[in-house]
C-alpha atoms as a PDB file:
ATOM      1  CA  UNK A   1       0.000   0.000   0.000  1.00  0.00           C
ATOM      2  CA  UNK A   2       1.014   3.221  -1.098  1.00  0.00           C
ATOM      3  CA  UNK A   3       0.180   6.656   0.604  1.00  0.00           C
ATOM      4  CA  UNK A   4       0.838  10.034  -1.321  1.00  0.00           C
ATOM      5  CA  UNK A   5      -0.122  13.547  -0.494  1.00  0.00           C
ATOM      6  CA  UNK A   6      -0.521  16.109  -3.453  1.00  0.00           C
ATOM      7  CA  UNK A   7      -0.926  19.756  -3.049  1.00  0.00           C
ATOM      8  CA  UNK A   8      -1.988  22.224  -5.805  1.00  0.00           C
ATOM      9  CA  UNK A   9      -2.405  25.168  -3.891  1.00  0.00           C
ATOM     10  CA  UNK A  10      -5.560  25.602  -2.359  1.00  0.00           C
ATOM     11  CA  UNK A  11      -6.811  22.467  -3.298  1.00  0.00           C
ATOM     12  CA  UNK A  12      -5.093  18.899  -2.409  1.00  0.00           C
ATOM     13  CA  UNK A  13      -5.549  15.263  -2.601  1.00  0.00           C
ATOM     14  CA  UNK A  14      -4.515  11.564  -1.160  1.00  0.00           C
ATOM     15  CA  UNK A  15      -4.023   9.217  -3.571  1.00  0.00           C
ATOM     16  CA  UNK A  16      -3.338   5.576  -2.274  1.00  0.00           C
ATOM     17  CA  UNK A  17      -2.381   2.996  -4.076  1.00  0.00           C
ATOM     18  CA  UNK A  18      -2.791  -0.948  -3.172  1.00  0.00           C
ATOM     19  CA  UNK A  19      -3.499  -4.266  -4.164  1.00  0.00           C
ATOM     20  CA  UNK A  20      -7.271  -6.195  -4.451  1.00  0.00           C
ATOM     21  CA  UNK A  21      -5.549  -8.365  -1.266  1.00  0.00           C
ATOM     22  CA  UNK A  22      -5.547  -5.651   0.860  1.00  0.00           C
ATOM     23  CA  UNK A  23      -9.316  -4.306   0.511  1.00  0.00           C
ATOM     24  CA  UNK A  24     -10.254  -4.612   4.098  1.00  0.00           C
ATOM     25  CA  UNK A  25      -7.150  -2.154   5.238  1.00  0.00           C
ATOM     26  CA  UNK A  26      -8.549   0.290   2.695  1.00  0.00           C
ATOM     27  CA  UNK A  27     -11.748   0.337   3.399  1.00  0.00           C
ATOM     28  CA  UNK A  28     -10.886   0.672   6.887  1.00  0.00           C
ATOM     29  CA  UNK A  29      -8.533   3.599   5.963  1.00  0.00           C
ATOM     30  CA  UNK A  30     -11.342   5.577   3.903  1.00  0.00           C
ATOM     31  CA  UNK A  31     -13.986   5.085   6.499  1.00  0.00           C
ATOM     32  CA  UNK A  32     -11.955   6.866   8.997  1.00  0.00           C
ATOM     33  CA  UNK A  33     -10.880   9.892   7.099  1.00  0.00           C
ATOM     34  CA  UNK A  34     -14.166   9.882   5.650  1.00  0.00           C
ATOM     35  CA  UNK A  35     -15.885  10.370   9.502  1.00  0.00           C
ATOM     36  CA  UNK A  36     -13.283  12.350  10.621  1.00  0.00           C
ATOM     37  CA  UNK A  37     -12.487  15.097   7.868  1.00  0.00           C
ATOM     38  CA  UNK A  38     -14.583  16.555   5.384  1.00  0.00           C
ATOM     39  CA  UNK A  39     -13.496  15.338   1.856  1.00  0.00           C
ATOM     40  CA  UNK A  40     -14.367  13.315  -1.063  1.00  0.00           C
ATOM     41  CA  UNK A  41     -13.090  10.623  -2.592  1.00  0.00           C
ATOM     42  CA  UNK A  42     -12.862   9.217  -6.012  1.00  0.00           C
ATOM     43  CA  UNK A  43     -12.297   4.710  -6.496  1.00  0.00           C
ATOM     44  CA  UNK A  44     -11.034   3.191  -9.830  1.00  0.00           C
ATOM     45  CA  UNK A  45      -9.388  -0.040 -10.562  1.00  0.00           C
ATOM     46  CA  UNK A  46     -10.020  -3.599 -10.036  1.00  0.00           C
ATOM     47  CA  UNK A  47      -6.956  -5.616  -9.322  1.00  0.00           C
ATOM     48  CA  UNK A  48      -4.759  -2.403  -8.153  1.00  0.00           C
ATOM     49  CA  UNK A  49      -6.886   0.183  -6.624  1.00  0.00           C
ATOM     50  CA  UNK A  50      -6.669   3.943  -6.678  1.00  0.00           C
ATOM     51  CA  UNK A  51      -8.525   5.609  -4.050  1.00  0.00           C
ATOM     52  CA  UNK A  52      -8.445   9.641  -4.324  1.00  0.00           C
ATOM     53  CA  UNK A  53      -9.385  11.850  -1.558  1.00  0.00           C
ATOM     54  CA  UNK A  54      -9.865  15.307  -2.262  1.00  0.00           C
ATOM     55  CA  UNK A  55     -10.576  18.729  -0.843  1.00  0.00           C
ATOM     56  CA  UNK A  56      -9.734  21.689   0.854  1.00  0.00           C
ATOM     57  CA  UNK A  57      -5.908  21.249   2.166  1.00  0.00           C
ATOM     58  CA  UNK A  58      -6.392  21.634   5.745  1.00  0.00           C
ATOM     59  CA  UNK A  59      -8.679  18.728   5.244  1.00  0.00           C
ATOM     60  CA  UNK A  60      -7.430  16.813   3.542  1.00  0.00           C
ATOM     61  CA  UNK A  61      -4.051  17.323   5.582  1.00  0.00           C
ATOM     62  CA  UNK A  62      -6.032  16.638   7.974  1.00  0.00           C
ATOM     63  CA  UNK A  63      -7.449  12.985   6.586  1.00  0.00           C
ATOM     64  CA  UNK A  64      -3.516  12.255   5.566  1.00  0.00           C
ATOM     65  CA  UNK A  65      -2.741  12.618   9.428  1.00  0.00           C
ATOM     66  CA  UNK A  66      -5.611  10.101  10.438  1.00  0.00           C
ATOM     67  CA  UNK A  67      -4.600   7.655   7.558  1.00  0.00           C
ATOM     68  CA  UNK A  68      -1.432   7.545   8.853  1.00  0.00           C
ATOM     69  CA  UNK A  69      -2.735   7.223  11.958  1.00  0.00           C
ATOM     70  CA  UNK A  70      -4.708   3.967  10.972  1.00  0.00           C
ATOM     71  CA  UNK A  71      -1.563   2.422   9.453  1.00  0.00           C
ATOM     72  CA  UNK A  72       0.065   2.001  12.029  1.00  0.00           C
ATOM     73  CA  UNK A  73      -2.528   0.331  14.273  1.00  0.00           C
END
């Protein structure tokens, strides 16, 4: 699993990156930035998925902090 934070100014996304064998973990990971910080986020791929949160940056900061958070649990 991959974790990446983006920043274009006012606007900034997560973009993480794993494998179909890991879909618990990322569910688990979504759901909790999801309740936690206001943002959005964006799914594609089957076998490797790309999940995309996006927002404000102080959110989505904010969402990066409580993913990493979750990782390490």
């Amino acid at each position: 699993m991959k974790i990446e934070f983006i920043s274009n100014g006012n606007i900034a996304k997560v973009v993480i990156r794993s494998f179909i064998t890991e879909h618990r973990k990322l569910n688990r990971l979504v759901d909790a930035a999801l309740l936690r910080a206001p943002v959005q986020q964006s799914t594609t791929g089957l076998l490797f998925r790309v999940t995309t949160l996006y927002g404000k940056q102080n959110h989505v900061r904010r969402a990066h902090k409580i993913i990493c958070l979750e990782v390490s649990r």
